[in-house]
C-alpha atoms as a PDB file:
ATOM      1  CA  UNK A   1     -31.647 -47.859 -19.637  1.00  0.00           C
ATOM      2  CA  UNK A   2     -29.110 -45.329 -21.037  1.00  0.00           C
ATOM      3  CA  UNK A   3     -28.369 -41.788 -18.932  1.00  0.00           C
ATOM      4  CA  UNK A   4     -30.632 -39.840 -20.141  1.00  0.00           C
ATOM      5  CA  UNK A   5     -33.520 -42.334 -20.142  1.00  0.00           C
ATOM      6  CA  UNK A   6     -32.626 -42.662 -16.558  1.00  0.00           C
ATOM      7  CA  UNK A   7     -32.665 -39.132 -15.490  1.00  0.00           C
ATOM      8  CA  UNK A   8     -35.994 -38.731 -17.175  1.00  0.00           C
ATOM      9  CA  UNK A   9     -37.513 -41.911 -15.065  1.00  0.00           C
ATOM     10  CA  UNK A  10     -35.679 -40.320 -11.806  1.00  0.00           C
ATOM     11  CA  UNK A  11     -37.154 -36.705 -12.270  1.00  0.00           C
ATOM     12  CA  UNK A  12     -40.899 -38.026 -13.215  1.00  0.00           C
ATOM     13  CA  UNK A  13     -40.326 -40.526  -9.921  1.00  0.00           C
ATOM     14  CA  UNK A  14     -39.185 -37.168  -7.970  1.00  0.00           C
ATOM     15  CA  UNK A  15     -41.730 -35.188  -9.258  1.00  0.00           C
ATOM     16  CA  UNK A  16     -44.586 -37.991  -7.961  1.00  0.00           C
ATOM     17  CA  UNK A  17     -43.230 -38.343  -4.581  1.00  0.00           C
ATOM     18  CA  UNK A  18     -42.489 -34.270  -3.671  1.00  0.00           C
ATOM     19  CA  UNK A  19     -44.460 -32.270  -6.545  1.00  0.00           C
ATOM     20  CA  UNK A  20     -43.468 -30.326  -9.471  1.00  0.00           C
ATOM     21  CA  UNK A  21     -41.551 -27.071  -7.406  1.00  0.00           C
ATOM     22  CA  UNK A  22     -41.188 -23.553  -9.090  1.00  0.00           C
ATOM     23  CA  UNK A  23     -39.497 -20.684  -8.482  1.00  0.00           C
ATOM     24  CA  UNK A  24     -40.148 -17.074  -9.206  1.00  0.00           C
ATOM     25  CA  UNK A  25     -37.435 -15.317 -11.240  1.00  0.00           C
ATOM     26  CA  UNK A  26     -35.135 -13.649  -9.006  1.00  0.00           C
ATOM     27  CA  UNK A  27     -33.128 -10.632  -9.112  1.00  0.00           C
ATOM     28  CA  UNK A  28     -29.755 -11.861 -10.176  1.00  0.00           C
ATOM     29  CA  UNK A  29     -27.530  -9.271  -8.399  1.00  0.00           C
ATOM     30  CA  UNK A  30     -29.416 -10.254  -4.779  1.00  0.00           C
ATOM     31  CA  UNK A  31     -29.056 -14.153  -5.913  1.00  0.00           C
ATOM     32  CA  UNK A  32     -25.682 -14.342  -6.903  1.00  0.00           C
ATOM     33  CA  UNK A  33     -24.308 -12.860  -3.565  1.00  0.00           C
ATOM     34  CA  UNK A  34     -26.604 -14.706  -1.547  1.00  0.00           C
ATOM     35  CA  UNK A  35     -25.020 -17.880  -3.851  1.00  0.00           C
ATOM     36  CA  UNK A  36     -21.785 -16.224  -2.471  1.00  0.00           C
ATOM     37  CA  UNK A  37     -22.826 -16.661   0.818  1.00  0.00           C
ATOM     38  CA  UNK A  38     -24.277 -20.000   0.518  1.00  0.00           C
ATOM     39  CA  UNK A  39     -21.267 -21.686  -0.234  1.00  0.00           C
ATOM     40  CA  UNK A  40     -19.749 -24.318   2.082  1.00  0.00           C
ATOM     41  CA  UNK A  41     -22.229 -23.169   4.982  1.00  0.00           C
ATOM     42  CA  UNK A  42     -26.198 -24.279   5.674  1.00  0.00           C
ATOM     43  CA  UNK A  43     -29.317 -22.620   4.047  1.00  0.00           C
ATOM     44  CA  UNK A  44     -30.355 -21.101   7.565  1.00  0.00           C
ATOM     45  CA  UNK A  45     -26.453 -19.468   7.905  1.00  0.00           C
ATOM     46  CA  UNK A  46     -26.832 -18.146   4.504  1.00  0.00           C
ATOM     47  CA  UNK A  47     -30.343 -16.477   5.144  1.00  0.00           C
ATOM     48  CA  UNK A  48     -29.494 -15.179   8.622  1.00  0.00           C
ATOM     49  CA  UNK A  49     -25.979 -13.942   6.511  1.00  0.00           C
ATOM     50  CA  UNK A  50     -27.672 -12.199   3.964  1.00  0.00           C
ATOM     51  CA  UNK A  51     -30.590 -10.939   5.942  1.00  0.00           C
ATOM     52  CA  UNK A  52     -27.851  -9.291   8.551  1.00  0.00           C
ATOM     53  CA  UNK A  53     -26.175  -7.338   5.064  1.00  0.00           C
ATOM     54  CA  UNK A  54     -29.529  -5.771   3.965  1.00  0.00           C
ATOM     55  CA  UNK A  55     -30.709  -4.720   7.171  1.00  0.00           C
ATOM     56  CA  UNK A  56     -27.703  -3.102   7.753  1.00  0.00           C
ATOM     57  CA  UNK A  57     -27.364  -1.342   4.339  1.00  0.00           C
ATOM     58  CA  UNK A  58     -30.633  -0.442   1.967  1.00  0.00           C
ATOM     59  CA  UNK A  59     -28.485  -0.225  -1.560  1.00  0.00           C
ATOM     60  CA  UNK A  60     -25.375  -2.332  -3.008  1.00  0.00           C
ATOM     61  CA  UNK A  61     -23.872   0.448  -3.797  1.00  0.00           C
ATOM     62  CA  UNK A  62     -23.828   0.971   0.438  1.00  0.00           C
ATOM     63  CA  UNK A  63     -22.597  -2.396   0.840  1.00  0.00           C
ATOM     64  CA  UNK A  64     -19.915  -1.474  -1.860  1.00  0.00           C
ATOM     65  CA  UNK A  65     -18.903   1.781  -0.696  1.00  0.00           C
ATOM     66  CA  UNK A  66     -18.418   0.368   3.712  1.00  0.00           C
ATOM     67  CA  UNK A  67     -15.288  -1.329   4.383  1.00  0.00           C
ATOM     68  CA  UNK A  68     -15.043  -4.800   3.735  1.00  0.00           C
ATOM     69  CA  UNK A  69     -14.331  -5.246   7.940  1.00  0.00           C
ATOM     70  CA  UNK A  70     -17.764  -4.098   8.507  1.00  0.00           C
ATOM     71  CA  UNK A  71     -19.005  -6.313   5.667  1.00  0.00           C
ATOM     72  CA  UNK A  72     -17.247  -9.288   7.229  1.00  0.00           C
ATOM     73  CA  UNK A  73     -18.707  -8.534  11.089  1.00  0.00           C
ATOM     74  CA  UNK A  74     -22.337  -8.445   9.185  1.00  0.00           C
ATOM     75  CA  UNK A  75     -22.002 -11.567   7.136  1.00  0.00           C
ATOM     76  CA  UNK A  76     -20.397 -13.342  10.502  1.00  0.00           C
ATOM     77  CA  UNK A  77     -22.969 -16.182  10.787  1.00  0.00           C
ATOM     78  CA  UNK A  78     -22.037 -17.647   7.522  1.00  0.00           C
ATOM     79  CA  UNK A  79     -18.416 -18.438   8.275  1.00  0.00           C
ATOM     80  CA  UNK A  80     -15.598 -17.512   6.695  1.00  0.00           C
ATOM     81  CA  UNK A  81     -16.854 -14.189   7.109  1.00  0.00           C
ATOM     82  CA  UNK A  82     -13.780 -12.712   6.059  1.00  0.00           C
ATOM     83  CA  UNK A  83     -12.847 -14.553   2.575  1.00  0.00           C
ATOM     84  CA  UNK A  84     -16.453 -14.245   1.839  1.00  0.00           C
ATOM     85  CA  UNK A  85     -16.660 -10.373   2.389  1.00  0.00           C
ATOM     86  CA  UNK A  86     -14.214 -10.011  -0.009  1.00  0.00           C
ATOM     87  CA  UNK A  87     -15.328 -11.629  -2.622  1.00  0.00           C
ATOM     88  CA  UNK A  88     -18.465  -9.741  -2.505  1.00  0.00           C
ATOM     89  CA  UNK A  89     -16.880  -6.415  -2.262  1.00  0.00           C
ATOM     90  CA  UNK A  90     -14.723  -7.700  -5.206  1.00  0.00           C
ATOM     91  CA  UNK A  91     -17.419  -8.733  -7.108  1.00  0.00           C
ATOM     92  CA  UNK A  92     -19.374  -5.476  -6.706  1.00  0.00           C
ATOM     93  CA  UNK A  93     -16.495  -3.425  -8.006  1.00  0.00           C
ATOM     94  CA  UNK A  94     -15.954  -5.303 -10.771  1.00  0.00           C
ATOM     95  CA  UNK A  95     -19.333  -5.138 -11.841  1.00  0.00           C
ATOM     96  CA  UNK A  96     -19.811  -1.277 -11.073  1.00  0.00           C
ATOM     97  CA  UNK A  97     -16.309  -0.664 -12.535  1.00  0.00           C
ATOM     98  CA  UNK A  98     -17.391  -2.652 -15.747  1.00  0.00           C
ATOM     99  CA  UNK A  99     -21.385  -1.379 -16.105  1.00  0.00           C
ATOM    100  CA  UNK A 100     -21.546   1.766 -14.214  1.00  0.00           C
ATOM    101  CA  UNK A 101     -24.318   0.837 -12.290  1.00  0.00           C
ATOM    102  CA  UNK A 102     -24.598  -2.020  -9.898  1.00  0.00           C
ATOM    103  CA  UNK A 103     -26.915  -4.820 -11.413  1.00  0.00           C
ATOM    104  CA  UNK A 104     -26.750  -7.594 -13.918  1.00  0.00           C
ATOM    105  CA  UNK A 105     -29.290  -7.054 -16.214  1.00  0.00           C
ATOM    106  CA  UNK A 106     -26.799  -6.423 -19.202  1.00  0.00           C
ATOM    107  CA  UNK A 107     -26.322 -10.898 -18.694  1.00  0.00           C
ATOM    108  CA  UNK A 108     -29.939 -11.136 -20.051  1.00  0.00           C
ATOM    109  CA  UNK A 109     -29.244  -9.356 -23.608  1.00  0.00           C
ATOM    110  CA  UNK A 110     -25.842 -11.633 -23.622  1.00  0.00           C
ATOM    111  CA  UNK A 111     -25.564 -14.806 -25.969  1.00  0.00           C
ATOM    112  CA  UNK A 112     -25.942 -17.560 -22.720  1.00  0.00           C
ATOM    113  CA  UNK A 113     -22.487 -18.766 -23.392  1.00  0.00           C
ATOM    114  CA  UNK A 114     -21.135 -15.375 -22.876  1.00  0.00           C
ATOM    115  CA  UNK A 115     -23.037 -14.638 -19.985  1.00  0.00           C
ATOM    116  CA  UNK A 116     -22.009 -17.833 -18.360  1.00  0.00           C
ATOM    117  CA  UNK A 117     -18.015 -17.183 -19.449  1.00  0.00           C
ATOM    118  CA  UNK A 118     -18.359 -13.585 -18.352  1.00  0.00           C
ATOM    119  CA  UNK A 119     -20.064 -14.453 -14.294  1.00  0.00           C
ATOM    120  CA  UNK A 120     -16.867 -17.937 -14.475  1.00  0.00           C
ATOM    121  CA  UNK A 121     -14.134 -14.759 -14.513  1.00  0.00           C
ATOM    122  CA  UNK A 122     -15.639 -13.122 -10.963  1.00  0.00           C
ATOM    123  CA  UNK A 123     -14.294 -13.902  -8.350  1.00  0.00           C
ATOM    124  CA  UNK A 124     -15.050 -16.967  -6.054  1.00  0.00           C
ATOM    125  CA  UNK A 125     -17.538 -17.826  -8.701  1.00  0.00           C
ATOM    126  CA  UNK A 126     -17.850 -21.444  -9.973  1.00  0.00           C
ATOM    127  CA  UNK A 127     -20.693 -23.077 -12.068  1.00  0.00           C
ATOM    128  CA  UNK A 128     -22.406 -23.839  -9.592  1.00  0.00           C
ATOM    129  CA  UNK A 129     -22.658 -20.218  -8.238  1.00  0.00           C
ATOM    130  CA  UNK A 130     -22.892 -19.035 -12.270  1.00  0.00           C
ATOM    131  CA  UNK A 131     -25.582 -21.529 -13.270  1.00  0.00           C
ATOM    132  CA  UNK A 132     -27.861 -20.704 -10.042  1.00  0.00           C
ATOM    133  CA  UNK A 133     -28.054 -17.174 -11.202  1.00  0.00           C
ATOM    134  CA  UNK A 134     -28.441 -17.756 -15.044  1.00  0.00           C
ATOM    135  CA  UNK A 135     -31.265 -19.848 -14.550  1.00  0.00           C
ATOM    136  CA  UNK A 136     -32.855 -18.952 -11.432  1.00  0.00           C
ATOM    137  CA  UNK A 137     -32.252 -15.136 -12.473  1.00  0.00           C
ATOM    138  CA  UNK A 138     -32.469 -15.400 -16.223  1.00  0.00           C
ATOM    139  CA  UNK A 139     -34.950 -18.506 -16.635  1.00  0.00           C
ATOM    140  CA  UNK A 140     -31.547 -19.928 -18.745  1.00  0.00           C
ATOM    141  CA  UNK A 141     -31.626 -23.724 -19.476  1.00  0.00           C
ATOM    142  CA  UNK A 142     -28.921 -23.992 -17.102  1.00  0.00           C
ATOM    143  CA  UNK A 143     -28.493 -27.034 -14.244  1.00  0.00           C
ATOM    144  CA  UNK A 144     -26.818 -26.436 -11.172  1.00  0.00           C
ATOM    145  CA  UNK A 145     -24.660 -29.034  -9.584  1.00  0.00           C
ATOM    146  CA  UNK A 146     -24.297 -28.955  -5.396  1.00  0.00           C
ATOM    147  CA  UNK A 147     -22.994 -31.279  -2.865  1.00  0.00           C
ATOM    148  CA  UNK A 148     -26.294 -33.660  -2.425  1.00  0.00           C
ATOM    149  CA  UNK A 149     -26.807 -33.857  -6.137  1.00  0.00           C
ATOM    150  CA  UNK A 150     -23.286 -34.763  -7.264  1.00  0.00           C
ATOM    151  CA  UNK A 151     -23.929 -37.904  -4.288  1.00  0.00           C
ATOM    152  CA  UNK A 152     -26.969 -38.567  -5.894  1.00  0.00           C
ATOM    153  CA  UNK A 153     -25.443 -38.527  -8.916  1.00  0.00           C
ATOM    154  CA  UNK A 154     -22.820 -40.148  -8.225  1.00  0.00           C
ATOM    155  CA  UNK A 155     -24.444 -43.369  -6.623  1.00  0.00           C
ATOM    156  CA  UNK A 156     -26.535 -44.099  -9.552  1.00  0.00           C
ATOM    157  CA  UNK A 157     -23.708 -44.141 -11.513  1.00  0.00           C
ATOM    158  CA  UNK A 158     -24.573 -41.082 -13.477  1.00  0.00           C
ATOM    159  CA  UNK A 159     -21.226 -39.781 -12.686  1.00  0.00           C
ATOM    160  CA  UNK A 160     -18.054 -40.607 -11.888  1.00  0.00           C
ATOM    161  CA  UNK A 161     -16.424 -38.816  -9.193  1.00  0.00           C
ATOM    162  CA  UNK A 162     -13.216 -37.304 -11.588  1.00  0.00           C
ATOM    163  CA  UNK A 163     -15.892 -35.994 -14.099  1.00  0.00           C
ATOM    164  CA  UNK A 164     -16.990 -32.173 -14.160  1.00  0.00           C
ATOM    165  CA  UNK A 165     -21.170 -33.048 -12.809  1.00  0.00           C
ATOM    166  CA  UNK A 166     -22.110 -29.973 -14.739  1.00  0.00           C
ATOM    167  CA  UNK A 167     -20.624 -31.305 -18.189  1.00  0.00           C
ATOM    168  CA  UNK A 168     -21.618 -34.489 -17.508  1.00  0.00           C
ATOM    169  CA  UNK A 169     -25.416 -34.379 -16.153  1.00  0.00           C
ATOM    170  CA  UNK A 170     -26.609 -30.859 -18.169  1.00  0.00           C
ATOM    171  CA  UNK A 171     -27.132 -32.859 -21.767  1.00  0.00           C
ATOM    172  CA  UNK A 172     -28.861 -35.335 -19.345  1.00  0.00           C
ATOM    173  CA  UNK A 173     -31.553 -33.087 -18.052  1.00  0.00           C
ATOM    174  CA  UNK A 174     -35.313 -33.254 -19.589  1.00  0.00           C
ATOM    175  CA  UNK A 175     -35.877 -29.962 -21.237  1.00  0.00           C
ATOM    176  CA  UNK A 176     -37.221 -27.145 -19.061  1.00  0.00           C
ATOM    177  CA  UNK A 177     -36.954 -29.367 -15.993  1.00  0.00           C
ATOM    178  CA  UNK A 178     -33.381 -27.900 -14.647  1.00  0.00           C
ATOM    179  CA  UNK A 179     -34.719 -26.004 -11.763  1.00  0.00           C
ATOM    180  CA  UNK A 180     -37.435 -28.623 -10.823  1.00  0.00           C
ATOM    181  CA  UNK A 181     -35.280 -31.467 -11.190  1.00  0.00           C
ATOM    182  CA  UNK A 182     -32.374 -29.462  -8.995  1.00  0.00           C
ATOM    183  CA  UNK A 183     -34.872 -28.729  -6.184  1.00  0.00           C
ATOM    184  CA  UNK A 184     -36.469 -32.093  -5.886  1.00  0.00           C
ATOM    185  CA  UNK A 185     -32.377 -34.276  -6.091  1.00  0.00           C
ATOM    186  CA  UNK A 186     -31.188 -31.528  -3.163  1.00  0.00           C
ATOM    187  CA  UNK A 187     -34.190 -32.802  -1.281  1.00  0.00           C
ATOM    188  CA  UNK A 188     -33.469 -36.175  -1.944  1.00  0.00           C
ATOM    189  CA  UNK A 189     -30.351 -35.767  -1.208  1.00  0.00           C
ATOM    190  CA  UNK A 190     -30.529 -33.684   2.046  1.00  0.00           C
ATOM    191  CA  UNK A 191     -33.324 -36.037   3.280  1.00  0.00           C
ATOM    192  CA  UNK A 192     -32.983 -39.797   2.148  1.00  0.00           C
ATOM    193  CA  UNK A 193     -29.367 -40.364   0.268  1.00  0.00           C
ATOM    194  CA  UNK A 194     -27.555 -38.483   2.491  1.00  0.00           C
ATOM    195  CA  UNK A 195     -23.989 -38.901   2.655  1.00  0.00           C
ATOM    196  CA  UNK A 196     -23.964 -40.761   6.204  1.00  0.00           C
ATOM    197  CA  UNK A 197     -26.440 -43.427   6.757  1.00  0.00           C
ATOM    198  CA  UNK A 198     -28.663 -43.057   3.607  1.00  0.00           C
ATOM    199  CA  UNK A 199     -32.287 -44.263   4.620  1.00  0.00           C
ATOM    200  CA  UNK A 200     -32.054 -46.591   1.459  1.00  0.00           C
ATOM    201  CA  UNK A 201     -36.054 -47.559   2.801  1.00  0.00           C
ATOM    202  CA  UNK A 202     -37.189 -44.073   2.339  1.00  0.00           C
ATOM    203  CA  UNK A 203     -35.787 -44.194  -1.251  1.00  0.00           C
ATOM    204  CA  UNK A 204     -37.754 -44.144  -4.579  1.00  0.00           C
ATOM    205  CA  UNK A 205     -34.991 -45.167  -6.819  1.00  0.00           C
ATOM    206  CA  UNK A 206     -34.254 -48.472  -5.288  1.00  0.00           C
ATOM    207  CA  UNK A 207     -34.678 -50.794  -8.520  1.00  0.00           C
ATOM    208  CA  UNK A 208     -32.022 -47.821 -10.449  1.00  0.00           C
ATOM    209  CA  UNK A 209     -29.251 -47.456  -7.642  1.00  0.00           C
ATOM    210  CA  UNK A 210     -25.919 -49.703  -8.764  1.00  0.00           C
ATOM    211  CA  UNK A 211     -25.520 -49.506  -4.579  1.00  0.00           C
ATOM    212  CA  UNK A 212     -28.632 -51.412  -4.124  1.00  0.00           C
ATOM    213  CA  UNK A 213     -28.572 -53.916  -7.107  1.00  0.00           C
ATOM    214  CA  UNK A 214     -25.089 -55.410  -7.001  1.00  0.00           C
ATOM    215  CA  UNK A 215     -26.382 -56.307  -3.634  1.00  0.00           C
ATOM    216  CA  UNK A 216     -29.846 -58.047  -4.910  1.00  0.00           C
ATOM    217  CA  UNK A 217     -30.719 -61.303  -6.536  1.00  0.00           C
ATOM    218  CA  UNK A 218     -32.249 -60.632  -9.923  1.00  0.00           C
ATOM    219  CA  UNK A 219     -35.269 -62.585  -8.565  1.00  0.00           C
ATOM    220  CA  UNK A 220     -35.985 -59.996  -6.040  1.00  0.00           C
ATOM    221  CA  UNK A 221     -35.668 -57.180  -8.301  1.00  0.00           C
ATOM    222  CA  UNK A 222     -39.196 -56.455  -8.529  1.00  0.00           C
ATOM    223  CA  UNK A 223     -39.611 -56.636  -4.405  1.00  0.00           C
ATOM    224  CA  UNK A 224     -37.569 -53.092  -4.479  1.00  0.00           C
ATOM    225  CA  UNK A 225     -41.012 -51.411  -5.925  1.00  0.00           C
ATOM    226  CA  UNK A 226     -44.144 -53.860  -5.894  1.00  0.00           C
ATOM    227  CA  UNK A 227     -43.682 -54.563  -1.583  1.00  0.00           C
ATOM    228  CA  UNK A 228     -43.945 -57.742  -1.877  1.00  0.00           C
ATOM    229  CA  UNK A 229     -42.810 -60.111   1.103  1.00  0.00           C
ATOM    230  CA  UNK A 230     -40.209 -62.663   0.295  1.00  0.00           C
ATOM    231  CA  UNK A 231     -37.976 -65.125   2.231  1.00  0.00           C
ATOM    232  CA  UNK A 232     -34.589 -64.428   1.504  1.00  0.00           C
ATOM    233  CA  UNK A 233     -31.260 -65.410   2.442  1.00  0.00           C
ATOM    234  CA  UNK A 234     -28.901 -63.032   3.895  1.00  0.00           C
ATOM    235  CA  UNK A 235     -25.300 -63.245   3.447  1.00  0.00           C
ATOM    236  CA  UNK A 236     -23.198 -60.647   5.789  1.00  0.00           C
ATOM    237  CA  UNK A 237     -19.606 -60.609   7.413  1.00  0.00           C
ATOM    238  CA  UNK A 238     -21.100 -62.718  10.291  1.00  0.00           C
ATOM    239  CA  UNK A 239     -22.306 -65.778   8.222  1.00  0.00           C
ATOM    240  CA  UNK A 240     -25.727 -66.323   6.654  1.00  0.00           C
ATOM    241  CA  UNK A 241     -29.219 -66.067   7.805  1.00  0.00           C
ATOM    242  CA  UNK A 242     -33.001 -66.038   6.749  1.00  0.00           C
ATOM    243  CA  UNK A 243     -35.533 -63.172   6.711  1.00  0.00           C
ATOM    244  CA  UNK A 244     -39.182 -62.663   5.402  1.00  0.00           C
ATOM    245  CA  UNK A 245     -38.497 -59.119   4.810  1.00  0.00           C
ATOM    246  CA  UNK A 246     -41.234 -56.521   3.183  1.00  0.00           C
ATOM    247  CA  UNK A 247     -39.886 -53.845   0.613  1.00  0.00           C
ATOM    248  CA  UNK A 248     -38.497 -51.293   3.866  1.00  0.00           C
ATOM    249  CA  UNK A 249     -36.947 -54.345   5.162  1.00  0.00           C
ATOM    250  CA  UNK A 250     -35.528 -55.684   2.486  1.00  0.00           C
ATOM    251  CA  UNK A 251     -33.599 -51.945   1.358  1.00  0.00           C
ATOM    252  CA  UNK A 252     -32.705 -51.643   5.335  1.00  0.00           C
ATOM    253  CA  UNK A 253     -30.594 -54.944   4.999  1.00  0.00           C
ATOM    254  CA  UNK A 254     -29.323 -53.911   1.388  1.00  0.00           C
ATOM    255  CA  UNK A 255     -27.845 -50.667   3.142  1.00  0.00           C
ATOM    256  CA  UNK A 256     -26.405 -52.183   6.275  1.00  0.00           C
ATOM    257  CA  UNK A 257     -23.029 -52.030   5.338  1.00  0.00           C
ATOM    258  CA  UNK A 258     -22.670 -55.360   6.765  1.00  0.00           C
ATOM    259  CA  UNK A 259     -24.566 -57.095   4.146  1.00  0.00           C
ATOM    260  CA  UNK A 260     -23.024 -58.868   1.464  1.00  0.00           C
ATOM    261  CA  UNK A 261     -25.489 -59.693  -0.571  1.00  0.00           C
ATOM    262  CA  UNK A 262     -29.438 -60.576  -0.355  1.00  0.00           C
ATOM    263  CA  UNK A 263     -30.976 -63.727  -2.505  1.00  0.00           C
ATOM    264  CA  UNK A 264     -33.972 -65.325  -2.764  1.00  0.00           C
ATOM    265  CA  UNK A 265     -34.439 -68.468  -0.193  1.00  0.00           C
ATOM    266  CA  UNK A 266     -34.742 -71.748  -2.140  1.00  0.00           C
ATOM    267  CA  UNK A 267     -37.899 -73.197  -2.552  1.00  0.00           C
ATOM    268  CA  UNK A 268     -38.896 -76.115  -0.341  1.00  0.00           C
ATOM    269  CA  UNK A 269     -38.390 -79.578  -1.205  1.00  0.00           C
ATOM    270  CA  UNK A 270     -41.749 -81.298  -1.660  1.00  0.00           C
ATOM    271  CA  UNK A 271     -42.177 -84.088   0.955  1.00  0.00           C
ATOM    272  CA  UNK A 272     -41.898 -87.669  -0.652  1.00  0.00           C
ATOM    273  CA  UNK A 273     -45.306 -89.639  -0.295  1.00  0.00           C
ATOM    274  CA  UNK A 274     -45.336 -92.397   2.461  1.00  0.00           C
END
């Protein structure tokens, strides 16, 4: 199965197990500093962040005009309060320096290339940031890249770790599935391949994970989807020992770090007639 076969098997798999999610379109100026704010910090730090900066000013042009201390003291709960308050307040000037206003609606009437060059040049801005507000904010065929799916990514050998994600997984993407597909591989990767004990049972990409199959006898390929119970031999750091595993059991041995590899038992030598 080449890469792009393979992403299209992973998102229809995704899309069975949590749904098909959507997103309204969002107001780009609002999303991109709340993208700010979300960086290196939790979703509930970056809410309670941004929630703190609009109660305390109704317009960006409030937030742009109060020094960046009290900007900092508001965005607190986010961390790095103080690196992050200036970007913002950097970011709004540029914008109102360059427009005259403070919004980003002039992105829309851009060629996407340009809009996507002109958000890389602000500051604190990376694709990630960029691409979550082109197509979350523009409805852009753009794929955004964080933390959980680059793991993801990375574990089913979609990726290697020195390669640019975005470059690498964007031509990969079905079309018009980048902000379903992104929604459903954070999940995944917040809740099952997470990047400290990975509940490998919980996982419904078993039979496509490199981690999981350079572990597994060919002949118990199949067990990884269809459940069934098989007697295998285990082979860890300790020695080797039998199990009748079902399919959980059989991916909780393949991620124990202390399994070598997993095969299927022999088969019984018939007894010889008397």
């Amino acid at each position: 199965m080449d890469s792009r076969a393979l992403f299209a098997e992973i998102d229809r798999r995704l899309a069975g197990l949590y749904g098909d999610p959507r997103l309204d379109r969002q107001e780009p100026l609002s999303l991109l500093v709340r993208t700010i704010l979300s960086q290196n910090t939790t979703d509930r730090n970056r809410d309670r962040a941004f929630a703190s900066l609009c109660n305390r000013w109704a317009s960006w042009e409030d937030v742009l005009s109060a020094p960046v201390g009290e900007l900092a003291e508001a965005i607190k709960g986010a961390g790095l309060h103080q690196q992050r308050a200036q970007r913002i307040h950097a970011v709004l000037q540029r914008i109102s320096d360059e427009q005259g206003s403070l919004q980003l609606d002039f992105l829309g009437k851009l060629v996407p290339a340009d809009a996507e060059a002109w958000l890389l040049t602000l500051p604190g801005v990376g694709k990630k940031t960029a691409y979550i507000v082109l197509s979350m904010g523009f409805s852009l065929p753009r794929f955004p890249v964080d933390t959980h799916i680059q793991r993801v990514a990375t574990r089913l050998g979609v990726v290697s770790e020195r390669a640019d994600p975005h470059e690498t997984l964007a031509p990969l993407v079905p079309p018009r599935r980048e902000i379903p597909l992104h929604l459903n591989l954070i999940r995944l990767g917040r809740e099952v391949c997470r990047a400290r004990r990975p509940q490998c049972a919980d996982c419904p990409l078993p039979d496509l994970c490199p981690l999981v199959l350079d572990k597994t006898d060919p002949q118990l390929r199949s067990a990884l989807q269809d459940g069934a119970k098989l007697q295998v031999l285990v082979r860890h750091t300790g020695g080797t020992s039998t199990a009748y595993p079902d399919r959980r059991g059989l991916l909780a041995l393949l991620s124990d770090p202390q399994t070598l590899y997993v095969e299927a038992a022999p088969a019984a030598a018939p007894k010889e007639a008397l």
